[in-house]
Protein backbone atom coordinates (compact mmCIF):
# COMPACT_ATOMS: atom_id res chain seq x y z
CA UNK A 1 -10.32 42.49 -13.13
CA UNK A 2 -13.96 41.64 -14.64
CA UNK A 3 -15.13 38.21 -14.57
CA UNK A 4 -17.56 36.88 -17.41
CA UNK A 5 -19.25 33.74 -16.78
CA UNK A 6 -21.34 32.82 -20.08
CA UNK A 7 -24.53 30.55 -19.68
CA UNK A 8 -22.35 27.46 -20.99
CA UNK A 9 -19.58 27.91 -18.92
CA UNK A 10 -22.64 27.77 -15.51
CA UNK A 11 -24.19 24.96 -17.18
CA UNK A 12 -20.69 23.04 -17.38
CA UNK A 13 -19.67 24.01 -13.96
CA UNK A 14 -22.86 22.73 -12.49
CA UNK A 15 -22.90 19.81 -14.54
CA UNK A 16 -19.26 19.26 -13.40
CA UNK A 17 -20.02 19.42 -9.99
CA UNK A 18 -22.65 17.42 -9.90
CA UNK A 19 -21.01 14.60 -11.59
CA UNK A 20 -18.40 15.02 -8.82
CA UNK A 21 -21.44 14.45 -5.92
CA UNK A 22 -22.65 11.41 -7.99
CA UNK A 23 -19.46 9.96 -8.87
CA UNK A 24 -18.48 10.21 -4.56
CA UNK A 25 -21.60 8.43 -4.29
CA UNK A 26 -20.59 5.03 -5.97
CA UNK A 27 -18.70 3.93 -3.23
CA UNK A 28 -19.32 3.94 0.53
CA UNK A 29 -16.56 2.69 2.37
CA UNK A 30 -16.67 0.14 6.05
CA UNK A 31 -16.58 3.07 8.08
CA UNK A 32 -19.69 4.98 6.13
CA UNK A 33 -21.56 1.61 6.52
CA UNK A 34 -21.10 1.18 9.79
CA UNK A 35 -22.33 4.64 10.83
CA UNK A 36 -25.34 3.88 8.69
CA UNK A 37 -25.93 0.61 10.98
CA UNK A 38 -25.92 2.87 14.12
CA UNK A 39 -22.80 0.87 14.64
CA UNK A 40 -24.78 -2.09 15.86
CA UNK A 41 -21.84 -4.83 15.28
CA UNK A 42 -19.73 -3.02 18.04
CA UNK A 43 -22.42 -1.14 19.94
CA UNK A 44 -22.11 -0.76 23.64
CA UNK A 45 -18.66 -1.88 23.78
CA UNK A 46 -15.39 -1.16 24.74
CA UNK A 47 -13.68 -0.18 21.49
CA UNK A 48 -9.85 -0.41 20.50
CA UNK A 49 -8.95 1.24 17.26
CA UNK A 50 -5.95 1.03 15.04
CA UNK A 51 -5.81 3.24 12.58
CA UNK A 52 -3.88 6.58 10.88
CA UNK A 53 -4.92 9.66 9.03
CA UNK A 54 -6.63 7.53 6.14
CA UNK A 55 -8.95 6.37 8.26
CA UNK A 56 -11.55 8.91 7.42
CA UNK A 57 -15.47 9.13 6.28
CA UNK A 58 -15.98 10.63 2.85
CA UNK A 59 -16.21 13.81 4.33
CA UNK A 60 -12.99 13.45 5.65
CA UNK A 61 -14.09 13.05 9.66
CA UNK A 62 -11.58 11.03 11.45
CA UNK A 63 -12.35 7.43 12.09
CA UNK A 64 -10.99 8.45 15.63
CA UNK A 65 -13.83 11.54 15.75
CA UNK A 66 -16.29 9.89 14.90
CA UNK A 67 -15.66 6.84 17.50
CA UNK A 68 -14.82 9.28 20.15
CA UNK A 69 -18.09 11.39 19.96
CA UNK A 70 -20.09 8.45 19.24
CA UNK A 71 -22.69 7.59 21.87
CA UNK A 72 -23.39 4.12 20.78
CA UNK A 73 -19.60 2.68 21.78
CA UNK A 74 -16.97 3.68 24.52
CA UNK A 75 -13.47 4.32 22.31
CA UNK A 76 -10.66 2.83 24.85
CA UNK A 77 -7.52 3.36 23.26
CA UNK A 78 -5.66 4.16 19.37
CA UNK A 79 -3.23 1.71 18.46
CA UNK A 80 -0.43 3.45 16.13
CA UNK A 81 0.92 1.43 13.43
CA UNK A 82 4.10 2.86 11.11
CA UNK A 83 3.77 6.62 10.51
CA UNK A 84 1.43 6.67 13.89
CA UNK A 85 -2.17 7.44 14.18
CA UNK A 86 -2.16 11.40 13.11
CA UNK A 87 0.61 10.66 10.64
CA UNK A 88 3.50 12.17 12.73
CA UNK A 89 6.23 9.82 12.12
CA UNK A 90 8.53 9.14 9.17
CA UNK A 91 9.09 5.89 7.25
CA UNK A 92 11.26 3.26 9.69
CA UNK A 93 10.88 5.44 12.78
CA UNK A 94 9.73 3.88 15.68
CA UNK A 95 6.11 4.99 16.83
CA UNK A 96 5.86 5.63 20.40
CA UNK A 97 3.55 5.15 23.26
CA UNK A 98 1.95 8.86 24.04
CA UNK A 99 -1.45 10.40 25.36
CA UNK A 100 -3.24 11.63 22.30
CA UNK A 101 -3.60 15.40 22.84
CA UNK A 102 -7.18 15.30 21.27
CA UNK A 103 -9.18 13.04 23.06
CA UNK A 104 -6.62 12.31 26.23
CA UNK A 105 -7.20 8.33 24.88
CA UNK A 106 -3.64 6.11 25.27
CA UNK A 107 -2.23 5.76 22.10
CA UNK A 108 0.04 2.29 21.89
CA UNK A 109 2.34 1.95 19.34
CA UNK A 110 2.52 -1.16 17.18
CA UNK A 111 5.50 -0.09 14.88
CA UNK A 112 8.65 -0.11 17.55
CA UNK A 113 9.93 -2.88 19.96
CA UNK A 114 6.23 -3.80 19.80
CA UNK A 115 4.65 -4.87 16.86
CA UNK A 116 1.35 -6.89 18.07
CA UNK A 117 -0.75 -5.64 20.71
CA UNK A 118 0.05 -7.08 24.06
CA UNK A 119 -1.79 -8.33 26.38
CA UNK A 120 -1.45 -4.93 28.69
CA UNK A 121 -2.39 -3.18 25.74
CA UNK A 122 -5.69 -5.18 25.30
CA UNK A 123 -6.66 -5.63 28.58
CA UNK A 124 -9.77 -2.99 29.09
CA UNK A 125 -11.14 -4.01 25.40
CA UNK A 126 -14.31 -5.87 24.05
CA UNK A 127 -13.50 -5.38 19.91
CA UNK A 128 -10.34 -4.31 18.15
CA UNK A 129 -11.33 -2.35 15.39
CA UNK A 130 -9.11 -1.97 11.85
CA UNK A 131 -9.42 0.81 9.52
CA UNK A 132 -6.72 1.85 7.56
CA UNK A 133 -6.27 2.65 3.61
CA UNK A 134 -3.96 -0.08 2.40
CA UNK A 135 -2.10 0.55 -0.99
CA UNK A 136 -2.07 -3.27 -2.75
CA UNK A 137 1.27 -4.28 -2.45
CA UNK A 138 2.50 -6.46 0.27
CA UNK A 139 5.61 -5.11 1.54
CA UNK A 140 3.35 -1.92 2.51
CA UNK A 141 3.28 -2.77 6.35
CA UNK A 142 -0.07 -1.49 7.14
CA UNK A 143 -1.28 -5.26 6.11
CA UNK A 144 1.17 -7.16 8.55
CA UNK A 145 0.03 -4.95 11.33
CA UNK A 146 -3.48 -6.07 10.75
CA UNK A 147 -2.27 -10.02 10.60
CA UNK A 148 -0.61 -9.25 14.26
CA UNK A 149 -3.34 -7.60 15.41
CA UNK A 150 -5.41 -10.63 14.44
CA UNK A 151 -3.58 -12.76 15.74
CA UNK A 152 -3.40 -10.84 19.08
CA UNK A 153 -6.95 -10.73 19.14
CA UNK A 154 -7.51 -14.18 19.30
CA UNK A 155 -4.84 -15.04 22.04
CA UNK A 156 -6.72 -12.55 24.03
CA UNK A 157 -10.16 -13.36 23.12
CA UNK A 158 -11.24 -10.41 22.08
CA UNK A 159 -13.65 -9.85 18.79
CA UNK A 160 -11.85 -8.00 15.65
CA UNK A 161 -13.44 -6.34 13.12
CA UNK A 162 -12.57 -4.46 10.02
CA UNK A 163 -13.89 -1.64 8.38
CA UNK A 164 -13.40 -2.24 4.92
CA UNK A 165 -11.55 -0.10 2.22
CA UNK A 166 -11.03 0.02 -1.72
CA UNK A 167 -7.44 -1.88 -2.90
CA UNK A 168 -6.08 1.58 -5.02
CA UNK A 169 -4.92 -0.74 -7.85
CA UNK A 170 -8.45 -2.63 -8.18
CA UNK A 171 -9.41 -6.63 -7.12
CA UNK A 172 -7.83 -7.68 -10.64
CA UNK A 173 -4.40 -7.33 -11.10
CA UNK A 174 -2.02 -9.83 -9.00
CA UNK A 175 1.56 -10.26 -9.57
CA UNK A 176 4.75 -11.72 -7.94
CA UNK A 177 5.65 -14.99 -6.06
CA UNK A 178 4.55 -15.76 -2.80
CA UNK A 179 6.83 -15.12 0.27
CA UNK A 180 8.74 -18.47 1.03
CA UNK A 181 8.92 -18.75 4.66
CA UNK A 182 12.70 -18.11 4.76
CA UNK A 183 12.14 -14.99 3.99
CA UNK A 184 8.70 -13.89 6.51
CA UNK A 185 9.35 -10.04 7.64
CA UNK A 186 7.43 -7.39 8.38
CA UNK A 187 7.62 -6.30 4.97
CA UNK A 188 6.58 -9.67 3.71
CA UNK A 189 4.69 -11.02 6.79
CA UNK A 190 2.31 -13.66 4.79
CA UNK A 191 2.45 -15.95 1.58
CA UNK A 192 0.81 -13.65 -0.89
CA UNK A 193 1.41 -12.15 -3.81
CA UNK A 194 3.39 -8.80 -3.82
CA UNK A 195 0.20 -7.14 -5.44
CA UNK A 196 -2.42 -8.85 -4.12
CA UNK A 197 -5.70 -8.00 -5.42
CA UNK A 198 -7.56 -7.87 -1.99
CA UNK A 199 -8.90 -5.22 0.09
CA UNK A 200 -8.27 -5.60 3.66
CA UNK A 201 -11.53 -6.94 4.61
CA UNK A 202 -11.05 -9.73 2.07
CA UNK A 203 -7.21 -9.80 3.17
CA UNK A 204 -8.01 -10.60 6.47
CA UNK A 205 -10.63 -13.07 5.90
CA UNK A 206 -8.43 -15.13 3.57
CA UNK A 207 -5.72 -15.10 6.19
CA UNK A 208 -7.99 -15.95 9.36
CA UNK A 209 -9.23 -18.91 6.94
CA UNK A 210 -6.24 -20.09 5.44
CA UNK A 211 -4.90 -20.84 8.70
CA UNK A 212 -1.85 -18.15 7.64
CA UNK A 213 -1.62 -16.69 11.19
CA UNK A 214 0.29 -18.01 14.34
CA UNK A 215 -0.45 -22.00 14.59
CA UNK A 216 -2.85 -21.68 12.43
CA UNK A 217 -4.82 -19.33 15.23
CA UNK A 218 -8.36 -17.70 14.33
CA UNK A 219 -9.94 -14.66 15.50
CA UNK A 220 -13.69 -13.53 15.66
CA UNK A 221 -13.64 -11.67 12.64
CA UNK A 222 -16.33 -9.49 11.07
CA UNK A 223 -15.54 -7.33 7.98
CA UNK A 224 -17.64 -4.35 7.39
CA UNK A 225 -17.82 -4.32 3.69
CA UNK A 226 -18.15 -1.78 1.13
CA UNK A 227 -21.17 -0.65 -1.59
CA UNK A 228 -20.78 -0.11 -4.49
CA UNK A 229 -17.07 -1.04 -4.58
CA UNK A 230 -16.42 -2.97 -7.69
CA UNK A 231 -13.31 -4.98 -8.32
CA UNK A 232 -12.15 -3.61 -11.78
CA UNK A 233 -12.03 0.03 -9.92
CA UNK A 234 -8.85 1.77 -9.35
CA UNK A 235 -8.92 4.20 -6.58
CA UNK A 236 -9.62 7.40 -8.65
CA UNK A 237 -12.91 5.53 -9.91
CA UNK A 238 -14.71 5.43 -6.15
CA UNK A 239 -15.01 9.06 -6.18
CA UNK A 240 -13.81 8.88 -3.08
CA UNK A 241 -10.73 11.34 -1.37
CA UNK A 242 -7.54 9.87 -1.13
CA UNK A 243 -5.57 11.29 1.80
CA UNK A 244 -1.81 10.42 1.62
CA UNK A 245 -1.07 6.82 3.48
CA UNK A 246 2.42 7.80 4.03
CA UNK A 247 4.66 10.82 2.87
CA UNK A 248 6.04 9.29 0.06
CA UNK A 249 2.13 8.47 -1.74
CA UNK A 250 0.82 11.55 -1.76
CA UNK A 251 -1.58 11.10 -4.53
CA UNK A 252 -4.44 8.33 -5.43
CA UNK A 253 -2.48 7.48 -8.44
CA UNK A 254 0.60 6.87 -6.17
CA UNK A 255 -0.17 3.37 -5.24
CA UNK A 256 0.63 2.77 -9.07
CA UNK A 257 3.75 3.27 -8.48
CA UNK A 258 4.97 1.93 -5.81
CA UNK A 259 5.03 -1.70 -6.96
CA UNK A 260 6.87 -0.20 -10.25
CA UNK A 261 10.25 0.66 -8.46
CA UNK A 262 9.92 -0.17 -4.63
CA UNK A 263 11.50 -3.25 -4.96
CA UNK A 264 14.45 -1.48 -6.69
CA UNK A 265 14.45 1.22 -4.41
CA UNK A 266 15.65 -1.19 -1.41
CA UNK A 267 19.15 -0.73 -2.54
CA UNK A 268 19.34 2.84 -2.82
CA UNK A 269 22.07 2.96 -5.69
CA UNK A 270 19.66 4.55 -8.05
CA UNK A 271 16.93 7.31 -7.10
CA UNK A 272 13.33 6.19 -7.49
CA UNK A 273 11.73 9.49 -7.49
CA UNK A 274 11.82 9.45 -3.37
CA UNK A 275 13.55 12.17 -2.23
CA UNK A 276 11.83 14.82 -5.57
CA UNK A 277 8.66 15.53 -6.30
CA UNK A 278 7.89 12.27 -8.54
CA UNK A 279 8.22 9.25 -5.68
CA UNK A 280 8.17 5.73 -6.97
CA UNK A 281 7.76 7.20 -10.60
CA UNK A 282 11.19 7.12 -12.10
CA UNK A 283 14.29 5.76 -12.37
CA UNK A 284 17.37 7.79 -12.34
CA UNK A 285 21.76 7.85 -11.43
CA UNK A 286 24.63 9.98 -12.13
CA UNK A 287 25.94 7.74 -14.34
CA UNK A 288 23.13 7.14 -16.74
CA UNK A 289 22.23 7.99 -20.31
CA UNK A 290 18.54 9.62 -19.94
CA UNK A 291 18.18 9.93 -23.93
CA UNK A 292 19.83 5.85 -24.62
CA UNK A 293 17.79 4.47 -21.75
CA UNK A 294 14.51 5.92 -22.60
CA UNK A 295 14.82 4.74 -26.15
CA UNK A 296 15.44 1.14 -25.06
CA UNK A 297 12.95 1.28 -22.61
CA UNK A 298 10.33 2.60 -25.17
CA UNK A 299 12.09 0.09 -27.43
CA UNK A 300 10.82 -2.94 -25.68
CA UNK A 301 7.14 -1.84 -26.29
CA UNK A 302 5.73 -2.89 -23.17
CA UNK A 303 2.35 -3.09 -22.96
CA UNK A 304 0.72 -0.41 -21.35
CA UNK A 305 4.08 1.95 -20.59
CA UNK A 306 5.69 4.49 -21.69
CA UNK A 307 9.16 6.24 -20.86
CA UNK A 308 10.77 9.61 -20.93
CA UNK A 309 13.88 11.09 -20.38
CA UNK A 310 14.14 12.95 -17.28
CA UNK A 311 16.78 14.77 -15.42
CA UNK A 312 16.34 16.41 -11.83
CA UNK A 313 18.43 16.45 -8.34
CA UNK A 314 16.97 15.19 -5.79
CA UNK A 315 16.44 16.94 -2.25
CA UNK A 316 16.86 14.10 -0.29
CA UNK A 317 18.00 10.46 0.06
CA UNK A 318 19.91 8.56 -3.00
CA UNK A 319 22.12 11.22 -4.93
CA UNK A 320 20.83 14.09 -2.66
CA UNK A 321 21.91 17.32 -4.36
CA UNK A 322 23.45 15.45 -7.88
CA UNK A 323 22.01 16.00 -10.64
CA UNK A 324 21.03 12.70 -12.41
CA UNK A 325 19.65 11.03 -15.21
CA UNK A 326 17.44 8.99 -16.38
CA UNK A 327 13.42 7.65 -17.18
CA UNK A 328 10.04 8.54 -15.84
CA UNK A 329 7.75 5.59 -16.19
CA UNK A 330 4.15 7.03 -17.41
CA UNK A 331 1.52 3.74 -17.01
CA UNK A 332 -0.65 4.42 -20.05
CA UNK A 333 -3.20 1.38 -20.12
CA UNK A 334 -3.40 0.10 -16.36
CA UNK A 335 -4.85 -3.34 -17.15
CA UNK A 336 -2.15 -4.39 -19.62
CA UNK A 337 1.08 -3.39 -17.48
CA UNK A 338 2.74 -5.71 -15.38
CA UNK A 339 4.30 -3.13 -13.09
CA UNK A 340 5.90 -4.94 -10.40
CA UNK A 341 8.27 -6.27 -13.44
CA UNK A 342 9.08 -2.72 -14.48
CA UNK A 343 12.04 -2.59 -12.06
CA UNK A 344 13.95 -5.39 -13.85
CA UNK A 345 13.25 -4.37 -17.33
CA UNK A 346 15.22 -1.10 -16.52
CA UNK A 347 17.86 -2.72 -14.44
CA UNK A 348 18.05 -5.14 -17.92
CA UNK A 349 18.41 -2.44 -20.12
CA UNK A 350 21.01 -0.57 -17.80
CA UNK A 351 23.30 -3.40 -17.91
CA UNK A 352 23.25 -3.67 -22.05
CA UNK A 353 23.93 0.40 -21.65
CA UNK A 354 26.37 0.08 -18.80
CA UNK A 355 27.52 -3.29 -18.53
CA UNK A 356 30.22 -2.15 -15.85
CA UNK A 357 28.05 -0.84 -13.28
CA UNK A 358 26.34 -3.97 -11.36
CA UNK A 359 23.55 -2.33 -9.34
CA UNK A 360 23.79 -5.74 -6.93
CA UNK A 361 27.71 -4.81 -5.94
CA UNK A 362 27.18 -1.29 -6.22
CA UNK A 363 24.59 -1.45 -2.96
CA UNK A 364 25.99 -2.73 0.35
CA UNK A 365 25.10 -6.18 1.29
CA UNK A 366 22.58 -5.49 4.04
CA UNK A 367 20.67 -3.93 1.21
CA UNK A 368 20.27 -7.00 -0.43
CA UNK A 369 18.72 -8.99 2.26
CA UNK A 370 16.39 -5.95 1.72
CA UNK A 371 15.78 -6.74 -1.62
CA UNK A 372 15.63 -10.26 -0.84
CA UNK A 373 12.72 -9.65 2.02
CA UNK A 374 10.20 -7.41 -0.04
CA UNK A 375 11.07 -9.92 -3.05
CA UNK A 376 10.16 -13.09 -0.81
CA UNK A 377 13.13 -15.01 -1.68
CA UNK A 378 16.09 -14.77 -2.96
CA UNK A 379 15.85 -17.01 -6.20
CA UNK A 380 14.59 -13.83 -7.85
CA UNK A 381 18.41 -11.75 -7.41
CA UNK A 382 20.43 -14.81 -7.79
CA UNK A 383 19.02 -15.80 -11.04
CA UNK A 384 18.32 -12.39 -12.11
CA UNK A 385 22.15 -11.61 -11.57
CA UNK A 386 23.63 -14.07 -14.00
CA UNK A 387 22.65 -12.87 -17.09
CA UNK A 388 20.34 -9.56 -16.50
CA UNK A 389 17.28 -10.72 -18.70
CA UNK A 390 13.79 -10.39 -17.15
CA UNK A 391 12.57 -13.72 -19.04
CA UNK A 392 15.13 -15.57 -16.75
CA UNK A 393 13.27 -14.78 -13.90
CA UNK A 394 9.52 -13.88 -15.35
CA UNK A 395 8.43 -17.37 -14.96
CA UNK A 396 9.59 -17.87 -11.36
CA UNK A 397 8.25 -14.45 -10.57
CA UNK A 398 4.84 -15.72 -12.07
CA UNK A 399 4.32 -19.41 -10.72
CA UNK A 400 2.56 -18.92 -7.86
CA UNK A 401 -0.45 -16.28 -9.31
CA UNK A 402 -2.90 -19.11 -10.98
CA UNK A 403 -3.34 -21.03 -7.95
CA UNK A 404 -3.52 -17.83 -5.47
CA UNK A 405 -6.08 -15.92 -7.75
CA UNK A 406 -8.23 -19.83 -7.82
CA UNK A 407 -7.77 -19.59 -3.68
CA UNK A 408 -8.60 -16.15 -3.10
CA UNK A 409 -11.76 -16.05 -4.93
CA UNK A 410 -13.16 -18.05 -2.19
CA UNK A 411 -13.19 -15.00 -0.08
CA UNK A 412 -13.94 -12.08 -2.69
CA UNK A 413 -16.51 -9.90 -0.86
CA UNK A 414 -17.38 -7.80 -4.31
């Protein structure tokens, strides 16, 4: 076959790519700035560093690498939080303590019987080092290792320091009520918002300052911030490469979508998308409608969303080999959707569909501590569940977002 390239197709293709260059130029991450300081804040020191397969350069070079080769600091030992430092473990499975084949460094896991850093663990280090891609959503446990890890820090009185990263769904958006203490877990470790609007850098500030970690307990923190990082970006807009921060959010666009069905997702009655090819992005069962429920969803006119039927079978997990039925959410004007609501619009409209099927009793009742946990309370289900309208519980669900976002801004960074 003969390949024609015409003069405007070169120009495009040039002009293309070097739009691309400039447009991975607008944001250097902690870890890029840190190399460019000769990495003078933990120079000549004994480093531990927690991290995954996010924690990359923009040229994809592992955080680990470049540590590990680097002749300015000693790297001591990884610290694996959930999914482990090279990415090797699924969702929920314990991470275990290992040599890592690459550089022969002990690798201590942090997601298993123990989830903050012992003192054994810390013993031959100077500086903890954090840098991991977090998604914006709280029950995402990446951010409760860090709050452990701070907190071990300080009992062992050793400096922490975090590299700092882009939040995927920008430094804007916040929604949900903050965790009441009843309801602390690992997937709600701290009294913020489910999304959050903080990177980790400003995360961990506003936690060390707040007084939100063990009696009150501070650490010597440093953040390495970002350039160029601005907070109405989403994480398509750095130019930056996304590499997947667990199996199930595969693409930069993915962190969108988690906050739009996770919470529903704890009770695996109906399929979220985990398990086919569309995680976190729809909402599906056996025993729905796809044609009645996408009209009332599209009926509703929510701002910023859009639905479409969809049917599929999913490979793994709820309804594994069933064929279901039901919407895919498409998020058409980020800034105007409230996604972490999206979940109990459909669960609304299901129950004016299908008043019979109660998605609460349908579950079993483990899963709705579950619920309850990545929710932060409870008040949410048990006033949800009387009458299945989203305005019962939109207020409550709201309350606590004016006050955080007034707090909060006391430690923005960008």
């Amino acid at each position: 076959m003969k390949l024609i390239f015409s003069k405007h197709f070169l120009i495009i293709l040039v002009f293309s790519l070097f739009t691309t260059t400039l447009a991975a130029r607008k944001v250097k991450i902690g870890v890029e700035m840190l190399k460019a300081q000769n990495f003078s804040p933990i120079k000549g020191k004994r480093v531990g560093l927690i991290t995954n397969p996010t924690g990359v350069d923009q040229d994809l070079q592992s955080t680990v690498d470049l540590f590990f080769h680097s002749k300015e600091i000693k790297l001591v030992a990884l610290y694996g939080p959930e999914h482990g430092v090279r990415g090797d473990y699924s969702a929920g499975t314990s991470v275990a303590n290992f040599k890592d084949p690459e550089t022969g460094l002990p690798v201590y896991s942090i997601y298993g019987k123990t989830r903050k850093p012992t003192p054994e663990m810390l013993k031959d280090i100077d500086v903890l080092v954090y840098d991991i891609q977090d998604i914006g959503s709280r029950s995402y446990t990446y951010i409760s290792s860090l709050g452990l890890a701070m907190e071990a820090a300080a009992e062992n009185n050793i400096e922490f320091v975090v590299l700092d990263r882009p939040n995927p769904l920008g430094g804007l958006k916040m929604e949900g009520c903050l965790t009441e203490p009843a309801f602390t877990s690992f997937v709600s470790q701290f009294p913020i918002p489910y999304i959050h609007g903080l990177t980790v850098g400003e995360l961990a500030t506003y936690l060390n300052e707040e007084g939100l970690l063990t009696n009150k307990i501070k650490c010597k923190l440093t953040v390495i911030p970002m350039k160029g990082w601005k907070r109405k970006m989403t994480f398509e807009a750095t130019g930056l490469p996304w590499v997947p921060s667990s199996p199930h959010i595969p693409h930069n666009y993915s962190p969108v979508f988690y906050p739009v069905s996770g919470i529903l997702g704890e009770l695996y009655v109906m399929s979220i998308g985990v398990g086919y090819t569309l995680p976190f992005q729809l909402f599906a069962a056996e025993w729905i409608n796809a044609d009645s429920l996408s009209k009332n969803m599209n009926a509703l006119k929510l701002p910023g969303l859009q639905f479409r039927p969809i049917h599929f079978t999913p490979y793994y997990s709820v309804s594994k080999d069933k064929v279901v039925h039901g919407v895919q959410v498409y998020v058409t004007n980020f800034e105007k959707a409230e996604l972490s609501l999206v979940q109990f619009w459909v669960l609304q409209e299901c129950h004016k569909l299908w008043p019979e099927k109660n998605i609460f009793e349908m579950c079993e009742k483990s899963r709705l501590n579950m619920f309850d946990k990545v929710c932060g309370t409870d008040k949410v289900r048990l006033e949800f569940s009387k009458e299945f309208r989203v305005e019962s519980i939109k207020q409550l669900w709201e309350k606590d977002i004016v006050a955080f976002r007034a707090k909060a801004k006391r430690y923005f960074l960008y």
